[in-house]
N, C-alpha and C. Protein backbone atom coordinates (compact mmCIF):
# COMPACT_ATOMS: atom_id res chain seq x y z
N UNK A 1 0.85 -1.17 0.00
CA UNK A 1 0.00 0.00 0.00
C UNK A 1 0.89 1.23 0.00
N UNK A 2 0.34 2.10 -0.73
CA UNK A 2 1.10 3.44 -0.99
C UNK A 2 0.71 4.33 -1.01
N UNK A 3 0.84 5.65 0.05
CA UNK A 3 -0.50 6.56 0.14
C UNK A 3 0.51 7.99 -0.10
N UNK A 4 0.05 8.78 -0.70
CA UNK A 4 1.39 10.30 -0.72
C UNK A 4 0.80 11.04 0.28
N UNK A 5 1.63 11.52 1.11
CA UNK A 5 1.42 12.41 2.34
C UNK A 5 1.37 13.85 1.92
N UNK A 6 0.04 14.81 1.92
CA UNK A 6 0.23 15.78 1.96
C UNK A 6 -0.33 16.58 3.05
N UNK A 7 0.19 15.90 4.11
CA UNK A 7 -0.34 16.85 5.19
C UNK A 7 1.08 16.40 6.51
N UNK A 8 1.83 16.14 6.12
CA UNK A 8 3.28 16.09 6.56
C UNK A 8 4.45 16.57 5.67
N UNK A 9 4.82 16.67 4.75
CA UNK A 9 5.44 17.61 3.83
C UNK A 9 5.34 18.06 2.51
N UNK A 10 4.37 17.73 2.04
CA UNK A 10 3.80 18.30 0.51
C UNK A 10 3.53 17.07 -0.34
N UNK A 11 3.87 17.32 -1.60
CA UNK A 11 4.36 16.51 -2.65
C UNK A 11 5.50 16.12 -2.54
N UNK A 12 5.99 14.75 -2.98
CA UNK A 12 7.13 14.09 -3.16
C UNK A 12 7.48 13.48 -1.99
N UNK A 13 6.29 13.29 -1.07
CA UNK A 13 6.63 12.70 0.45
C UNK A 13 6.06 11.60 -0.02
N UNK A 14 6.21 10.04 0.40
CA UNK A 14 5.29 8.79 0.06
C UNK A 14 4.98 8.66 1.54
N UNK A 15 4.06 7.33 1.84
CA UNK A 15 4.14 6.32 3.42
C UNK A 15 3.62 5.10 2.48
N UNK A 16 4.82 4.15 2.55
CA UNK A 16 4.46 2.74 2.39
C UNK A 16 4.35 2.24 3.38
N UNK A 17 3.19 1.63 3.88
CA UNK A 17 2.77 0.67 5.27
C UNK A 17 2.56 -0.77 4.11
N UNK A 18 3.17 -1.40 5.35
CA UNK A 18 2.85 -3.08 5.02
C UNK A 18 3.57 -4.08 6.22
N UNK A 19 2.93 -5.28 5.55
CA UNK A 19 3.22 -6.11 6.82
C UNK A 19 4.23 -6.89 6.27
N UNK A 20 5.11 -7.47 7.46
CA UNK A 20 6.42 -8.21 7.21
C UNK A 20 7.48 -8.58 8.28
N UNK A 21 8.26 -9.32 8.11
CA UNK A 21 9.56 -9.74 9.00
C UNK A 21 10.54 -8.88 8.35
N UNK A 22 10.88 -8.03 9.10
CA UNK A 22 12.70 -7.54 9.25
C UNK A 22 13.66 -8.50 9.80
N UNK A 23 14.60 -9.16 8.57
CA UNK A 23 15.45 -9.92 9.16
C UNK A 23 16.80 -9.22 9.42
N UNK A 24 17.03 -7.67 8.72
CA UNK A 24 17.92 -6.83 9.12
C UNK A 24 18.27 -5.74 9.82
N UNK A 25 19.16 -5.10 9.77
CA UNK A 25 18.86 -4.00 10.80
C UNK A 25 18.97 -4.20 12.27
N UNK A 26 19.60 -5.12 12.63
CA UNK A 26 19.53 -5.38 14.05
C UNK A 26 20.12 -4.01 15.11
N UNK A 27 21.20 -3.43 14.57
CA UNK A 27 21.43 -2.52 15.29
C UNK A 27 21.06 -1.25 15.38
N UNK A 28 19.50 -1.51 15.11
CA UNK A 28 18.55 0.09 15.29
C UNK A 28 17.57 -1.06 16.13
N UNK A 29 17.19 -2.10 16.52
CA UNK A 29 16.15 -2.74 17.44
C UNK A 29 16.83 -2.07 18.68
N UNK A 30 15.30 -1.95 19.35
CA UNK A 30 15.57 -1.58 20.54
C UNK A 30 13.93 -2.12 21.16
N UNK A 31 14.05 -2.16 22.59
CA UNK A 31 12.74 -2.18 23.55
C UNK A 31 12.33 -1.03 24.31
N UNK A 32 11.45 -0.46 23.74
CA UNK A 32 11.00 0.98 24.81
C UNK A 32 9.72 0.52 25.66
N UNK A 33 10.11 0.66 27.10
CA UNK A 33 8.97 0.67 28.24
C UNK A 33 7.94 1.71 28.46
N UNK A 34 6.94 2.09 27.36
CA UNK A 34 6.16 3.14 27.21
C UNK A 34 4.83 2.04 28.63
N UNK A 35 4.56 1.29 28.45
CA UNK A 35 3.64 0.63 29.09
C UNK A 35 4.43 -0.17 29.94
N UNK A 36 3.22 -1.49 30.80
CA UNK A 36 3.69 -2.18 31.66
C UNK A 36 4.66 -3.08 30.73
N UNK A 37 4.24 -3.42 29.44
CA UNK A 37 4.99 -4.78 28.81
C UNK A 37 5.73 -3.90 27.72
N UNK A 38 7.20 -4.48 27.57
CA UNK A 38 7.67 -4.05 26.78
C UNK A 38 7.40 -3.64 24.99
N UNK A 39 7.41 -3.09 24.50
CA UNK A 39 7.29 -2.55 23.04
C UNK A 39 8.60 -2.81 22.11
N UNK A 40 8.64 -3.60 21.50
CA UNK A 40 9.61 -4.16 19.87
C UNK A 40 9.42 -3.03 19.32
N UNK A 41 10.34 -2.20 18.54
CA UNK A 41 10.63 -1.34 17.87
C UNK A 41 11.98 -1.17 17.28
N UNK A 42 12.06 -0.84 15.75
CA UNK A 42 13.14 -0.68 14.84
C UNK A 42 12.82 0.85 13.79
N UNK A 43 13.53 1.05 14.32
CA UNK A 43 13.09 2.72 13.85
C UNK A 43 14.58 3.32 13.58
N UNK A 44 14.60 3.44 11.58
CA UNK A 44 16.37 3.29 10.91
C UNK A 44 15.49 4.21 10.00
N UNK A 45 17.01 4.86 9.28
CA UNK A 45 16.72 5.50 7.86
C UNK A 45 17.59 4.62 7.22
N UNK A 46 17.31 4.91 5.63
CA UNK A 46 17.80 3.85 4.88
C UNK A 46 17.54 4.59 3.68
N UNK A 47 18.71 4.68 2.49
CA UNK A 47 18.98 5.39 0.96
C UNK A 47 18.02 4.52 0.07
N UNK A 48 17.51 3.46 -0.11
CA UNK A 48 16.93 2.44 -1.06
C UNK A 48 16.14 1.58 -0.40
N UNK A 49 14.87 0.99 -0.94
CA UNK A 49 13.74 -0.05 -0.41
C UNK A 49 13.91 -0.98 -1.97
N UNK A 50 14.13 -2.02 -1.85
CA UNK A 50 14.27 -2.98 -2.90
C UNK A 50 13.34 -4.06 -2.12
N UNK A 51 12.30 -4.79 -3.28
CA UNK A 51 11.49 -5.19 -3.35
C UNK A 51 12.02 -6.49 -3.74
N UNK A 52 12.67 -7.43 -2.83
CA UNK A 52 13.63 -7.92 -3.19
C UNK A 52 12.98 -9.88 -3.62
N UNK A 53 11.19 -10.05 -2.59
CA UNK A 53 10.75 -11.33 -3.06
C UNK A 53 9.66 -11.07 -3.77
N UNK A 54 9.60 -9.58 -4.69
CA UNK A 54 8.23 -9.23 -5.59
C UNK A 54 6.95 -9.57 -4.80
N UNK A 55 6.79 -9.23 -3.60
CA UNK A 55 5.44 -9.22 -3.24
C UNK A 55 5.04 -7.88 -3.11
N UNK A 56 5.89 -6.77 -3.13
CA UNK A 56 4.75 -5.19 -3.65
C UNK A 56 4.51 -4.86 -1.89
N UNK A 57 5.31 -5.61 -0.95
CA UNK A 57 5.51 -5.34 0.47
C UNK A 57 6.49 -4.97 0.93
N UNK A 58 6.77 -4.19 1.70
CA UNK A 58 8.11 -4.20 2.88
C UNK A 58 8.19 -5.64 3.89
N UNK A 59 8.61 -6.61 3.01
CA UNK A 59 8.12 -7.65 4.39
C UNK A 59 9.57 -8.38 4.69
N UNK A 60 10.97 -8.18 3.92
CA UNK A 60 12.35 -8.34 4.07
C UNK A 60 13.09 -7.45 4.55
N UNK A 61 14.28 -8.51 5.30
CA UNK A 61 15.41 -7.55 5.83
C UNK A 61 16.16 -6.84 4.48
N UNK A 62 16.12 -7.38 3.93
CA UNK A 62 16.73 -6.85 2.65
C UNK A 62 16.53 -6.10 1.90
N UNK A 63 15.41 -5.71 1.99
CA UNK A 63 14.71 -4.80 0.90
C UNK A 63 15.18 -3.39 1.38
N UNK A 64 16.15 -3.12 2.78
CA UNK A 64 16.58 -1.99 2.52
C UNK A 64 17.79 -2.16 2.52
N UNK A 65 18.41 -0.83 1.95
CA UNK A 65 19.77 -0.46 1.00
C UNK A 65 20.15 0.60 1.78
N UNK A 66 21.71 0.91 2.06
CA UNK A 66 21.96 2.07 2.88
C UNK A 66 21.93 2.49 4.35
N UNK A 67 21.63 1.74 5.03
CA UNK A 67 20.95 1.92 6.39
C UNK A 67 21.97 2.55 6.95
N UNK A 68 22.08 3.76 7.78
CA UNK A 68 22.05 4.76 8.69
C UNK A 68 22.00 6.18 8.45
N UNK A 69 23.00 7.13 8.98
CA UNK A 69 22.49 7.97 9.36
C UNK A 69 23.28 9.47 8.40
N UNK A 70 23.89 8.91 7.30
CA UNK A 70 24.15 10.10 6.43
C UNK A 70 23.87 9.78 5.07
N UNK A 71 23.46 10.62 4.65
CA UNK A 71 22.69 10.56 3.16
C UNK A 71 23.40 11.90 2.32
N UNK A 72 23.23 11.57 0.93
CA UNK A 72 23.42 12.14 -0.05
C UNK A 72 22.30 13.59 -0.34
N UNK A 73 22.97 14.69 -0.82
CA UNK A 73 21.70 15.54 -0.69
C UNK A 73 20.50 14.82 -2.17
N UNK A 74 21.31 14.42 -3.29
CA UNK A 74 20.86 14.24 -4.41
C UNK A 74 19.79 12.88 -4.59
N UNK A 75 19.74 12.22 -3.56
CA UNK A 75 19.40 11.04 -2.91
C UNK A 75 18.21 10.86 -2.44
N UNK A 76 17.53 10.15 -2.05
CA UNK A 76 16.22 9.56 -0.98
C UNK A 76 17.00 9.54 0.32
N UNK A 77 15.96 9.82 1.16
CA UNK A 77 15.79 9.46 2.58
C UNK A 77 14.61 8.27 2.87
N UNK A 78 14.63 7.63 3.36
CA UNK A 78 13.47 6.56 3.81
C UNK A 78 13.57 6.46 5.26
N UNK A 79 12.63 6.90 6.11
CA UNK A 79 12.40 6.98 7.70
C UNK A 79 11.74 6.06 7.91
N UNK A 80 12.07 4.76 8.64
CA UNK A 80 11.50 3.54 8.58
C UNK A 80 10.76 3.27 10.07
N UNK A 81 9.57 2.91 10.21
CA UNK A 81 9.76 2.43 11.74
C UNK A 81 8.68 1.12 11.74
N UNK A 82 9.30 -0.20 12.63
CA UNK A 82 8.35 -1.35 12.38
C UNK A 82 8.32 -1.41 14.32
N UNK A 83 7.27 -1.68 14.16
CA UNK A 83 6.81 -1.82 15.35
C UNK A 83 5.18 -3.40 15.82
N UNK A 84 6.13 -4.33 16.61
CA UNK A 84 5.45 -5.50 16.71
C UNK A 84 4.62 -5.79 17.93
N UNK A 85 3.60 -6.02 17.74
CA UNK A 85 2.37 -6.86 19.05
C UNK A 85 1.68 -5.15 19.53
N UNK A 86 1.62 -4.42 18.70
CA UNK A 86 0.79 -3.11 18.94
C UNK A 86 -0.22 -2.47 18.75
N UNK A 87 -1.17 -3.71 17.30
CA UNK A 87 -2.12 -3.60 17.08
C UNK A 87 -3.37 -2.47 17.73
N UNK A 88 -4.27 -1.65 16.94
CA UNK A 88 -4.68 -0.19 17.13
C UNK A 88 -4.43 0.50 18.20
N UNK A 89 -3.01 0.87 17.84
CA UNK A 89 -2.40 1.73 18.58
C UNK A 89 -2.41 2.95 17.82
N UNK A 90 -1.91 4.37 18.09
CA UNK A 90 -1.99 5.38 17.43
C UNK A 90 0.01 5.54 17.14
N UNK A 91 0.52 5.74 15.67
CA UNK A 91 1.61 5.91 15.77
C UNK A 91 1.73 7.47 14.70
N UNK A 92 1.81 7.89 15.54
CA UNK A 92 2.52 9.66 14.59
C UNK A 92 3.81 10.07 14.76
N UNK A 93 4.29 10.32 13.36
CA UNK A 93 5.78 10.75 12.64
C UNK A 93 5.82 12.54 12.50
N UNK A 94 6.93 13.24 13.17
CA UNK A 94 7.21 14.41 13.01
C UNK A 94 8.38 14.86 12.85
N UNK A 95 8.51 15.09 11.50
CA UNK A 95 9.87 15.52 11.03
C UNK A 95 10.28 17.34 11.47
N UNK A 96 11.87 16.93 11.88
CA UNK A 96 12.39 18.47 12.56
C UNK A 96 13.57 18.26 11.49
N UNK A 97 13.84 19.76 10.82
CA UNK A 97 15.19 20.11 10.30
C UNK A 97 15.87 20.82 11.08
N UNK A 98 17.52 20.38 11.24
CA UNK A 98 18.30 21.23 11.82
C UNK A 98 17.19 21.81 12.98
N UNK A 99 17.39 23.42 13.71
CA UNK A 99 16.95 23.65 14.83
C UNK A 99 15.80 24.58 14.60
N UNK A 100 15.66 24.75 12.95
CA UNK A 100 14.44 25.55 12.99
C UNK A 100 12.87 24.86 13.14
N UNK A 101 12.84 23.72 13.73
CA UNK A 101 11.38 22.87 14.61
C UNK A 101 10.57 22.57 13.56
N UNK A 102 9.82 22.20 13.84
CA UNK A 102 9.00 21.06 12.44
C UNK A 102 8.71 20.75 11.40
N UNK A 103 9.04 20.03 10.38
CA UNK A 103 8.60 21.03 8.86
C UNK A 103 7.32 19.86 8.48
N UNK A 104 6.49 20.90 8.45
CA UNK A 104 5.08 20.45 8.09
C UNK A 104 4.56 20.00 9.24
N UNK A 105 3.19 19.16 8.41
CA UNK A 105 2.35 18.76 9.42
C UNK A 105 2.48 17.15 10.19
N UNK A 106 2.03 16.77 11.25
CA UNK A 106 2.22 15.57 11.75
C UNK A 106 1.86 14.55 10.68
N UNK A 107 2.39 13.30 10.75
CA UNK A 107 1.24 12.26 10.03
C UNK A 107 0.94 11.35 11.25
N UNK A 108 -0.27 10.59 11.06
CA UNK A 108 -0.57 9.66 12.44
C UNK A 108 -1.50 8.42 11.29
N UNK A 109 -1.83 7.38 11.97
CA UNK A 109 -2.04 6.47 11.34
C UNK A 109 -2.07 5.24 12.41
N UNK A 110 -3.24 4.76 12.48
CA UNK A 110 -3.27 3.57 13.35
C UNK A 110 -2.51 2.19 12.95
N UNK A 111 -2.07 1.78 13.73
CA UNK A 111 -1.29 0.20 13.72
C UNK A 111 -2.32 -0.82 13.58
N UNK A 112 -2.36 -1.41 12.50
CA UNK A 112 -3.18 -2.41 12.21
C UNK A 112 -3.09 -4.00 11.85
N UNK A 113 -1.69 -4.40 12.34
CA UNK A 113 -0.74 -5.39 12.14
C UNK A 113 -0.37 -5.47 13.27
N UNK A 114 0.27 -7.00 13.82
CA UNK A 114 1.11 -7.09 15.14
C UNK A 114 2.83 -6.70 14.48
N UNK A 115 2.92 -6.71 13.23
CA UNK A 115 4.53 -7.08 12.64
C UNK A 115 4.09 -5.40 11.66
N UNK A 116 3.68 -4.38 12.23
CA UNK A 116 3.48 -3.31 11.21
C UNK A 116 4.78 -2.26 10.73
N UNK A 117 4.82 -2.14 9.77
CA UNK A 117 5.92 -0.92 9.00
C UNK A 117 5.48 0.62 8.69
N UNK A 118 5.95 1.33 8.60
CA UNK A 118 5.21 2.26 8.27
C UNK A 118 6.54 2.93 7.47
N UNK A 119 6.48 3.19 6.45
CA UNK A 119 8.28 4.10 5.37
C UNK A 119 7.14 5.42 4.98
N UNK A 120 8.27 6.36 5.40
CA UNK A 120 8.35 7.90 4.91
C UNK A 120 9.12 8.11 4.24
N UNK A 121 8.91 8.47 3.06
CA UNK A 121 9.84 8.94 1.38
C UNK A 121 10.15 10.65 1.69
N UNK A 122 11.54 11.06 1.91
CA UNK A 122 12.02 12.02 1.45
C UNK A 122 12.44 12.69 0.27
N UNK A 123 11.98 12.73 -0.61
CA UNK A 123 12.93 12.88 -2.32
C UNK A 123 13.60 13.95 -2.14
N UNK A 124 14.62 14.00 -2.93
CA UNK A 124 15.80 14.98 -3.52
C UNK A 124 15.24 16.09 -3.11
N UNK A 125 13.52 15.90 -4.34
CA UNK A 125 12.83 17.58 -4.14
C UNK A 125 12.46 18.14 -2.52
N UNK A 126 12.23 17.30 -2.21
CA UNK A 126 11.44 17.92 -0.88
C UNK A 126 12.74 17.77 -0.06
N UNK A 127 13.86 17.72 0.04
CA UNK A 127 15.12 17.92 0.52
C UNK A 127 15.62 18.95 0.29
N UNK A 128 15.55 19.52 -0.57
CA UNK A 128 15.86 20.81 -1.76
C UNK A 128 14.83 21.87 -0.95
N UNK A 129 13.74 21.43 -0.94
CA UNK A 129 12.26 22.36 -0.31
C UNK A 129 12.64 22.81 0.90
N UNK A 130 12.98 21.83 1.74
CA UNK A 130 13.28 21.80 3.03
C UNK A 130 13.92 22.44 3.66
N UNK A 131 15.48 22.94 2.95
CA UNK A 131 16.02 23.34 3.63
C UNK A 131 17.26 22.48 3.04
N UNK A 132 17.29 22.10 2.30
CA UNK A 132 18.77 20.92 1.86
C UNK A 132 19.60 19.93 2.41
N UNK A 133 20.71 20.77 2.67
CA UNK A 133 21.99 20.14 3.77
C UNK A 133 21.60 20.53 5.17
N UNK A 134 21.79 19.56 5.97
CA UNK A 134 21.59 19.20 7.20
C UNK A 134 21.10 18.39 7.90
N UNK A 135 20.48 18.31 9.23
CA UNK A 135 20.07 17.20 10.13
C UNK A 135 18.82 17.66 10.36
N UNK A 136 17.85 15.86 10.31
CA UNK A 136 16.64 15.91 9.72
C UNK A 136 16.58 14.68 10.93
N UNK A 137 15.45 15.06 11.60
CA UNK A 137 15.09 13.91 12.79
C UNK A 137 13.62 13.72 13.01
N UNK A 138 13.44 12.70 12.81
CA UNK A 138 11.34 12.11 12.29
C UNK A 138 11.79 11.77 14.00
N UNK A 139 10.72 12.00 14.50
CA UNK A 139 10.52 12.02 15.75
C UNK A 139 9.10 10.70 15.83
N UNK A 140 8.86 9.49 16.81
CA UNK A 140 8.05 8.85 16.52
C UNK A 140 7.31 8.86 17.42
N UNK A 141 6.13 8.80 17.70
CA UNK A 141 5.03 8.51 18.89
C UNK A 141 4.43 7.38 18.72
N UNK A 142 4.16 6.68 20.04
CA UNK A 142 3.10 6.15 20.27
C UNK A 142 2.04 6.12 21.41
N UNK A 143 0.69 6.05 20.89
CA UNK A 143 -0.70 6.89 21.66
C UNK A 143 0.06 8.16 22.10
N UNK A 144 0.69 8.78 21.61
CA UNK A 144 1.23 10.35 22.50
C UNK A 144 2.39 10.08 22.97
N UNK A 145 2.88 9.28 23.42
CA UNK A 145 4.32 9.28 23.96
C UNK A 145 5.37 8.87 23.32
N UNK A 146 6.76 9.92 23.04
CA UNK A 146 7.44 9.41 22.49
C UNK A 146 8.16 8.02 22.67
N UNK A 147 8.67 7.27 20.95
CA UNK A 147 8.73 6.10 20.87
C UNK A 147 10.57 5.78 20.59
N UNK A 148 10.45 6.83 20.39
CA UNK A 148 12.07 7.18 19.38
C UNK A 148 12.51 8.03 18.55
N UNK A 149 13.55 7.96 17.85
CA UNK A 149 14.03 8.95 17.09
C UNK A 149 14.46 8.66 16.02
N UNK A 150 15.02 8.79 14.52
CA UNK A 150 15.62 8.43 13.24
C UNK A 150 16.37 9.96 13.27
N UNK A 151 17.61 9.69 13.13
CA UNK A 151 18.24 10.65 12.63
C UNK A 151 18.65 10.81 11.05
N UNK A 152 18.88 11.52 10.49
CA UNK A 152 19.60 11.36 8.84
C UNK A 152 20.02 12.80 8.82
N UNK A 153 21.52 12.72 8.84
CA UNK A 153 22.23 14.06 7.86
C UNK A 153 22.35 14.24 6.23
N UNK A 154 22.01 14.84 6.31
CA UNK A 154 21.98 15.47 4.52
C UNK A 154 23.29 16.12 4.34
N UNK A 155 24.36 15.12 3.26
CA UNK A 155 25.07 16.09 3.19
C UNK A 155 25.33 16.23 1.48
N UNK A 156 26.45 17.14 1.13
CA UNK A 156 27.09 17.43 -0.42
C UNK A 156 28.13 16.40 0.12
N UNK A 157 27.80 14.94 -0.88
CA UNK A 157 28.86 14.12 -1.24
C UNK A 157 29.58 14.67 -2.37
């Protein structure tokens, strides 16, 4: 599923949600104690999403390319966050550039999967829009409380 966000940064923003196993990425898993029972969460940026067993899902470790935290200005950003056993929960993404505070509007979107993904598309253009070179941090919630953070620097390779 592929929906374009225009009420978090314009045109040229995507959100691919889908369901799947991350078999990569281990060193962005983490457990946040927002509740009594712990919360699974993997929340990475990543340059490329390759569709790597043609099912038209995010459901492989593999399907991302690039994973961490400096990027090309000329490039994609992909703000990834999978989050497991959370089913209708409320999860909202808020992107901050550098220190001038939010750019655009929130996105939110209920969890409707125990194994759910949710990818935010940065393009070149809306990097360019933004503000260009610099540090870009999607901030994540869940029901209201923060969940985590994705960092990505933008730089001139």
């Amino acid at each position: 599923m592929t929906k374009k966000l225009t009420n978090i940064l314009g045109a040229g923003l995507i959100l691919v949600g889908s369901l799947g196993l991350l078999g990569g990425c281990a060193s962005q898993k983490k457990t946040s104690g927002l509740s009594s029972s712990a919360i699974e969460t993997d929340l990475f940026a990543c340059s490329k999403i390759i569709d790597a067993n043609g099912s038209g899902k995010t459901d492989t470790g593999d399907n991302f390319v690039g994973i961490g935290r400096e990027f090309n200005i000329d490039g994609t950003v992909y703000f990834i966050a999978q989050i497991k056993n959370r089913q209708n929960k409320q999860l909202t993404a808020e992107l901050y550039y550098n220190k001038a505070g939010m750019v655009g509007e929130p996105y939110s979107e209920k969890i409707t999967s125990n194994d759910h993904y949710t990818v935010i598309e940065l393009s070149p253009e809306e990097i360019q829009k933004r503000g260009g070179v610099g540090n870009y941090t999607m901030r994540w919630y869940l029901d209201g409380s923060l969940l985590g953070m994705t960092l990505a620097e933008v730089t001139k390779k």
